[in-house]
N, C-alpha and C. Protein backbone atom coordinates (compact mmCIF):
# COMPACT_ATOMS: atom_id res chain seq x y z
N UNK A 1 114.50 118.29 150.31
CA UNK A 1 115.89 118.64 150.49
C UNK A 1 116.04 119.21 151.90
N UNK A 2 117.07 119.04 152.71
CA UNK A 2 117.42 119.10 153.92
C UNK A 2 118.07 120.67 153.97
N UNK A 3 117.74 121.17 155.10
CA UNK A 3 117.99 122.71 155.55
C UNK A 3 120.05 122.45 155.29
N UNK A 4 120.37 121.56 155.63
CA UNK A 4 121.54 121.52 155.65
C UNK A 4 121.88 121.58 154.09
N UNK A 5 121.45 120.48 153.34
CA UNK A 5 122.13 121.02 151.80
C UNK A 5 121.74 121.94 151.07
N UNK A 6 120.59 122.32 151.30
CA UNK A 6 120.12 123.79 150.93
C UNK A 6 121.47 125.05 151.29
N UNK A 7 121.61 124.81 152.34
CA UNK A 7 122.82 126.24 152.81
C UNK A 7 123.61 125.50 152.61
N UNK A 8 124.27 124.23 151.98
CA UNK A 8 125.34 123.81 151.56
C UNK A 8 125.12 124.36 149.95
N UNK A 9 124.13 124.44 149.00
CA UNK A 9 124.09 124.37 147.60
C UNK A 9 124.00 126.18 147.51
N UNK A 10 123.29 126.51 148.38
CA UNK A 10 123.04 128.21 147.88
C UNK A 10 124.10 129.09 147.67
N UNK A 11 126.18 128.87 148.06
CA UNK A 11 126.70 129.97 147.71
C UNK A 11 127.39 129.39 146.55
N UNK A 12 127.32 127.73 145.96
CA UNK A 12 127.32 127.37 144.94
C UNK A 12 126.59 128.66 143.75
N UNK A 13 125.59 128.20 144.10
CA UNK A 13 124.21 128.95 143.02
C UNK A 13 124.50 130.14 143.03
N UNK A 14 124.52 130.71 143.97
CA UNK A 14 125.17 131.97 143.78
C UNK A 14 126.22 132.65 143.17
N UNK A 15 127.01 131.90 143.47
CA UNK A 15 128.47 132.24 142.89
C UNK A 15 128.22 132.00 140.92
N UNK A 16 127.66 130.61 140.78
CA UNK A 16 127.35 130.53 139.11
C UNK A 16 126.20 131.64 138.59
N UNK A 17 125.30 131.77 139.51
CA UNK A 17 124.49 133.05 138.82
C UNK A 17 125.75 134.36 138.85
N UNK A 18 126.20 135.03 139.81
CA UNK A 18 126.70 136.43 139.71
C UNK A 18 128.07 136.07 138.48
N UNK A 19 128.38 134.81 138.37
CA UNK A 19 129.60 134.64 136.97
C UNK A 19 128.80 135.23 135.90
N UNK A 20 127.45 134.03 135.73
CA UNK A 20 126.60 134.22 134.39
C UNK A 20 126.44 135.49 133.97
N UNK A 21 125.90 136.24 135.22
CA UNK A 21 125.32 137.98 135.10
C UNK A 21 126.69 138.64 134.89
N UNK A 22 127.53 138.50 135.30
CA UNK A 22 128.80 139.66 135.51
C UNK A 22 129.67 139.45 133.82
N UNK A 23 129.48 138.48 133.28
CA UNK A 23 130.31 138.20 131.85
C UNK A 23 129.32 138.95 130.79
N UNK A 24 130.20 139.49 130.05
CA UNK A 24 129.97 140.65 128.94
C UNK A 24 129.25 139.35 128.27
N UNK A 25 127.82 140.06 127.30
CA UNK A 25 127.09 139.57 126.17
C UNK A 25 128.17 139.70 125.24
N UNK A 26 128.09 138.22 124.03
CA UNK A 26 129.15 138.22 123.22
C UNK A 26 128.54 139.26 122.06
N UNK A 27 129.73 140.14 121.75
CA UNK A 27 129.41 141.03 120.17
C UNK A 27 130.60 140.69 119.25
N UNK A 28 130.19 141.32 118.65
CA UNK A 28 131.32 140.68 117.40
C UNK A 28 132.74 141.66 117.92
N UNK A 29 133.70 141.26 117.12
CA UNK A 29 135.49 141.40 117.71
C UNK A 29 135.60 142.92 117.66
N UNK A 30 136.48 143.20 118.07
CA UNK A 30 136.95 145.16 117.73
C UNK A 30 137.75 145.09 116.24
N UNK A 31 137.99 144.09 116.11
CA UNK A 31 138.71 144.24 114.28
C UNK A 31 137.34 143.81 113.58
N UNK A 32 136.00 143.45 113.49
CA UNK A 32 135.17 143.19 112.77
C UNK A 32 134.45 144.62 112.82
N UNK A 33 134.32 145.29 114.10
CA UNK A 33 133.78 146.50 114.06
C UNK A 33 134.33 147.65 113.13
N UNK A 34 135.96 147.41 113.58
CA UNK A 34 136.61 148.85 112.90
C UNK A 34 136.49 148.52 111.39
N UNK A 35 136.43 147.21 110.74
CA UNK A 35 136.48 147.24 109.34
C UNK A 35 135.11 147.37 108.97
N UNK A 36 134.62 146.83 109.64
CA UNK A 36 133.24 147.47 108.76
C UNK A 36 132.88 148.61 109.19
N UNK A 37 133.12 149.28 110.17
CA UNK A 37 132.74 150.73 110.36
C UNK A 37 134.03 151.76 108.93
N UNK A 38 134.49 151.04 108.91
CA UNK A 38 135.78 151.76 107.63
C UNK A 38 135.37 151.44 106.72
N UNK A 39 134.69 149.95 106.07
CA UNK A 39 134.08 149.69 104.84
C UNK A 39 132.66 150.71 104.19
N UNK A 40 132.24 151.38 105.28
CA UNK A 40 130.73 151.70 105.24
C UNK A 40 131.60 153.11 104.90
N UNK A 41 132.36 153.67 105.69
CA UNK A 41 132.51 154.82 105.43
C UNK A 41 133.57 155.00 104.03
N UNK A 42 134.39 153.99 103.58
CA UNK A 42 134.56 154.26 102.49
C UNK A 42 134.02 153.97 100.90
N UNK A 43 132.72 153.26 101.58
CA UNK A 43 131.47 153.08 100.21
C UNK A 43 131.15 154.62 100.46
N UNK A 44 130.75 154.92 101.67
CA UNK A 44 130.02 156.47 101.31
C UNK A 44 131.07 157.30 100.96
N UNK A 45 132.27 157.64 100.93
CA UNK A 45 133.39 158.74 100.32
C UNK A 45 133.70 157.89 98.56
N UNK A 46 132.76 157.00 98.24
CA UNK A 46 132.47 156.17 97.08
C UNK A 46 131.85 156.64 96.10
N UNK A 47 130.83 156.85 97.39
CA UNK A 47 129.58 157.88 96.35
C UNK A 47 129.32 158.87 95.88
N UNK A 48 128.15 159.25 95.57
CA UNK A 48 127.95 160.62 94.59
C UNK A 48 127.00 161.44 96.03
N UNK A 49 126.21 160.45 96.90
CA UNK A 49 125.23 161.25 97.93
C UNK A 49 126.68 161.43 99.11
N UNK A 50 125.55 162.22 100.18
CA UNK A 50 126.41 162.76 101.15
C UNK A 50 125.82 161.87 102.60
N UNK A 51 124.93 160.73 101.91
CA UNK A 51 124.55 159.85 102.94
C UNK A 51 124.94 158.13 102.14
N UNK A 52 125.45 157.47 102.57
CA UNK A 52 125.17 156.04 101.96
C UNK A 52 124.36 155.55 101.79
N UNK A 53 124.44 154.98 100.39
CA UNK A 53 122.52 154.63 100.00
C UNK A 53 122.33 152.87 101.18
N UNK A 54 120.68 152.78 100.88
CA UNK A 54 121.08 152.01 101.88
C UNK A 54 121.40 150.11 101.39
N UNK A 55 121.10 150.24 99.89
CA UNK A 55 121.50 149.22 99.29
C UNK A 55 123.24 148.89 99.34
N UNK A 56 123.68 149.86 99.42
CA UNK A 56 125.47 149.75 99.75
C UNK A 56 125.78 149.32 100.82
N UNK A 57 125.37 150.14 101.53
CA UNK A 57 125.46 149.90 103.36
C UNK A 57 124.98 148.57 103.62
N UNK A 58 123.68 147.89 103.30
CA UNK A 58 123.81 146.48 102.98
C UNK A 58 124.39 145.33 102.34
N UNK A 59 124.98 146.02 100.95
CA UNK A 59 126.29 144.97 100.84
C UNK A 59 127.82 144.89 101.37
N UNK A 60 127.72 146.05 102.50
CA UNK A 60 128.69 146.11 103.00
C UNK A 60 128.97 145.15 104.27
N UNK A 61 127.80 145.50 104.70
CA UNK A 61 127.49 144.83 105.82
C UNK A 61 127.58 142.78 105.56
N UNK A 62 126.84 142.75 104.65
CA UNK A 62 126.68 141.39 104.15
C UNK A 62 127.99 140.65 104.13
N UNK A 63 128.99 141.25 103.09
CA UNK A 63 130.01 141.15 102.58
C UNK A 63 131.28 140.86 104.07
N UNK A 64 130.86 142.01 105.37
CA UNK A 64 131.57 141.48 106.19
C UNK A 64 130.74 140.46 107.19
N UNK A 65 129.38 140.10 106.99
CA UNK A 65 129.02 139.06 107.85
C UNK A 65 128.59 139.94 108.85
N UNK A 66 128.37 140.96 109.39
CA UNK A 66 127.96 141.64 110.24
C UNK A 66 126.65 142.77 109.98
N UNK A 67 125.77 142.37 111.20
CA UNK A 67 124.59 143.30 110.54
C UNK A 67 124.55 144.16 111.69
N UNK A 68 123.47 145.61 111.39
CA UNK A 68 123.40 146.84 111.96
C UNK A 68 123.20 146.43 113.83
N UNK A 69 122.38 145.45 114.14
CA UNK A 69 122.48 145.06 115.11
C UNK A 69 123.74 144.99 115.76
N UNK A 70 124.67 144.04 115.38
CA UNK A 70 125.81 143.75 115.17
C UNK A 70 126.47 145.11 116.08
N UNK A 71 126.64 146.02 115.21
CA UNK A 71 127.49 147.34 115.03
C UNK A 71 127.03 147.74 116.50
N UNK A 72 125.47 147.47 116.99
CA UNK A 72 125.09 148.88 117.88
C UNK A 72 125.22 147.94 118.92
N UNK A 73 125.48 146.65 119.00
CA UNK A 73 125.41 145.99 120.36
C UNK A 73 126.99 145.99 120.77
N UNK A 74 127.92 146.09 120.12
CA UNK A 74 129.53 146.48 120.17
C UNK A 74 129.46 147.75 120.73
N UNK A 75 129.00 148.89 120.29
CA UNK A 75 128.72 150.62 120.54
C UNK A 75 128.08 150.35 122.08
N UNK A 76 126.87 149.52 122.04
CA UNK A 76 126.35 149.72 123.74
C UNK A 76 127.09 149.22 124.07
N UNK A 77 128.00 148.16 124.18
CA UNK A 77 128.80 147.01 125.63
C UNK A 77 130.45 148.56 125.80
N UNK A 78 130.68 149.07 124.48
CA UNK A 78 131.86 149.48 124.93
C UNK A 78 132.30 150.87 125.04
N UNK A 79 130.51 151.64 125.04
CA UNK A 79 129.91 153.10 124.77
C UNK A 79 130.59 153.86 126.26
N UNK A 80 130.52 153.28 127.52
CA UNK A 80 130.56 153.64 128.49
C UNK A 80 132.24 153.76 128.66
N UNK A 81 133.27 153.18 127.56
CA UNK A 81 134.41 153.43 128.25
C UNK A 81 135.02 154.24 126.76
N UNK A 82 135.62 155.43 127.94
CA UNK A 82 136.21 156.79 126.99
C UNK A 82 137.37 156.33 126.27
N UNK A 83 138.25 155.59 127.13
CA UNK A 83 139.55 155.15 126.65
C UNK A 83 139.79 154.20 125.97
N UNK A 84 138.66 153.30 126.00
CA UNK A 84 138.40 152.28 124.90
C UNK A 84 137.70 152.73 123.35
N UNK A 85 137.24 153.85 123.83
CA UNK A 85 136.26 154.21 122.46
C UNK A 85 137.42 155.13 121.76
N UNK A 86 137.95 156.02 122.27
CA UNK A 86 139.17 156.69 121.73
C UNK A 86 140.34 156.62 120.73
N UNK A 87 140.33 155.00 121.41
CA UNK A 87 141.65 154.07 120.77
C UNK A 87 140.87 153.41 119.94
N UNK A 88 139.25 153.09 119.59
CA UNK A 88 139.17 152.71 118.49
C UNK A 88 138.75 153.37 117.58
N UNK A 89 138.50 154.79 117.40
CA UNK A 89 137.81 155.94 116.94
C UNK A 89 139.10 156.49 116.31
N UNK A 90 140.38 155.92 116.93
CA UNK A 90 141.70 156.60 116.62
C UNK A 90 142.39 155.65 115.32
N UNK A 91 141.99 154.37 115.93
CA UNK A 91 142.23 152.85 114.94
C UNK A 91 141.69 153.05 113.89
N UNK A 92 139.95 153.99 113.47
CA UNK A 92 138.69 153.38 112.37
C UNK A 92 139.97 154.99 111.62
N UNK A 93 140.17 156.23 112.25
CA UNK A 93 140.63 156.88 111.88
C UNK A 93 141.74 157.20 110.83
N UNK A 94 143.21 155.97 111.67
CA UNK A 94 143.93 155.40 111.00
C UNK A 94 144.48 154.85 109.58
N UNK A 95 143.17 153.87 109.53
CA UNK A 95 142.66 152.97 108.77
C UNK A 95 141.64 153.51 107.65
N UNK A 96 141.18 154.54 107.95
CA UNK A 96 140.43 155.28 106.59
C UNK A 96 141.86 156.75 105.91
N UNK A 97 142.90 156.76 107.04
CA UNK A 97 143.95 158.29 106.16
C UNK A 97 144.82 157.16 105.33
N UNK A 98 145.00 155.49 106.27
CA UNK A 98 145.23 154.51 104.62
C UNK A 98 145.27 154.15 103.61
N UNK A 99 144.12 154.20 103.64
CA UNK A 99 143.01 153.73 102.80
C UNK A 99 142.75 154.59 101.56
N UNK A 100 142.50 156.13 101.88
CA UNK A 100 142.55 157.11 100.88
C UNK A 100 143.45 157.87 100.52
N UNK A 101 144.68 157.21 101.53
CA UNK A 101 146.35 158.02 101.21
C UNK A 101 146.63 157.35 99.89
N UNK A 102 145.68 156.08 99.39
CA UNK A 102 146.16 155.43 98.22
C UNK A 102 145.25 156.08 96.71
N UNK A 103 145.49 156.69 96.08
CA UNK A 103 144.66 157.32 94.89
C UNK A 103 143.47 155.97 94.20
N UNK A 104 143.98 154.56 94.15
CA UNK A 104 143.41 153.66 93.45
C UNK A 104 142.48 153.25 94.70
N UNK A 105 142.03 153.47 95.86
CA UNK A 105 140.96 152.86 96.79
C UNK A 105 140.14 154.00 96.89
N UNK A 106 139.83 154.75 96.83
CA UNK A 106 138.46 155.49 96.89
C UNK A 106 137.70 155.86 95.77
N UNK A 107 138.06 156.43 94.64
CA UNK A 107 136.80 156.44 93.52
C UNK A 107 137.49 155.77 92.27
């Protein structure tokens, strides 16, 4: 290959590597997170322990298609932003004074 298409192809290559690197790893959606982070916590306000057993927490998980991996690779990509974590900490919040504002959904 010729010095010339070499420095013709390299800010090509470049440019497709820093896209590849700079795009977020895919995790599952912010509505798959908040419901199953709300499903888990309202199996455990379910129970009789003060921890969720872990056979529950696995059919919870199952049931939404999402596993613990799942949960913590969403938590690392979106751990670093305050105002994003806030508004969904405020959303899972929401969605569980719902949930148990109803007498027939929690025990």
């Amino acid at each position: 290959m010729s010095v010339r298409w070499r420095a013709a192809l390299l800010p090509g290559v470049a440019a497709a590597c820093v896209a590849a690197c700079g795009s977020e790893p895919e995790t599952i959606s912010r509505d798959d997170f908040v419901g199953t982070y709300v499903g888990l916590r309202l199996a455990e306000l379910r129970g009789s322990e003060a921890v969720i057993a872990p056979e529950v927490r696995d059919s919870v998980l199952a049931a939404r298609g999402v596993s613990e991996e799942d949960l913590t690779a969403f938590a690392e990509l979106h751990g670093d932003d305050p105002v994003y974590m806030s508004r969904l900490w405020g959303e899972v919040e929401d969605s569980l004074e719902e949930y148990t504002s109803r007498p027939d959904t929690v025990r």
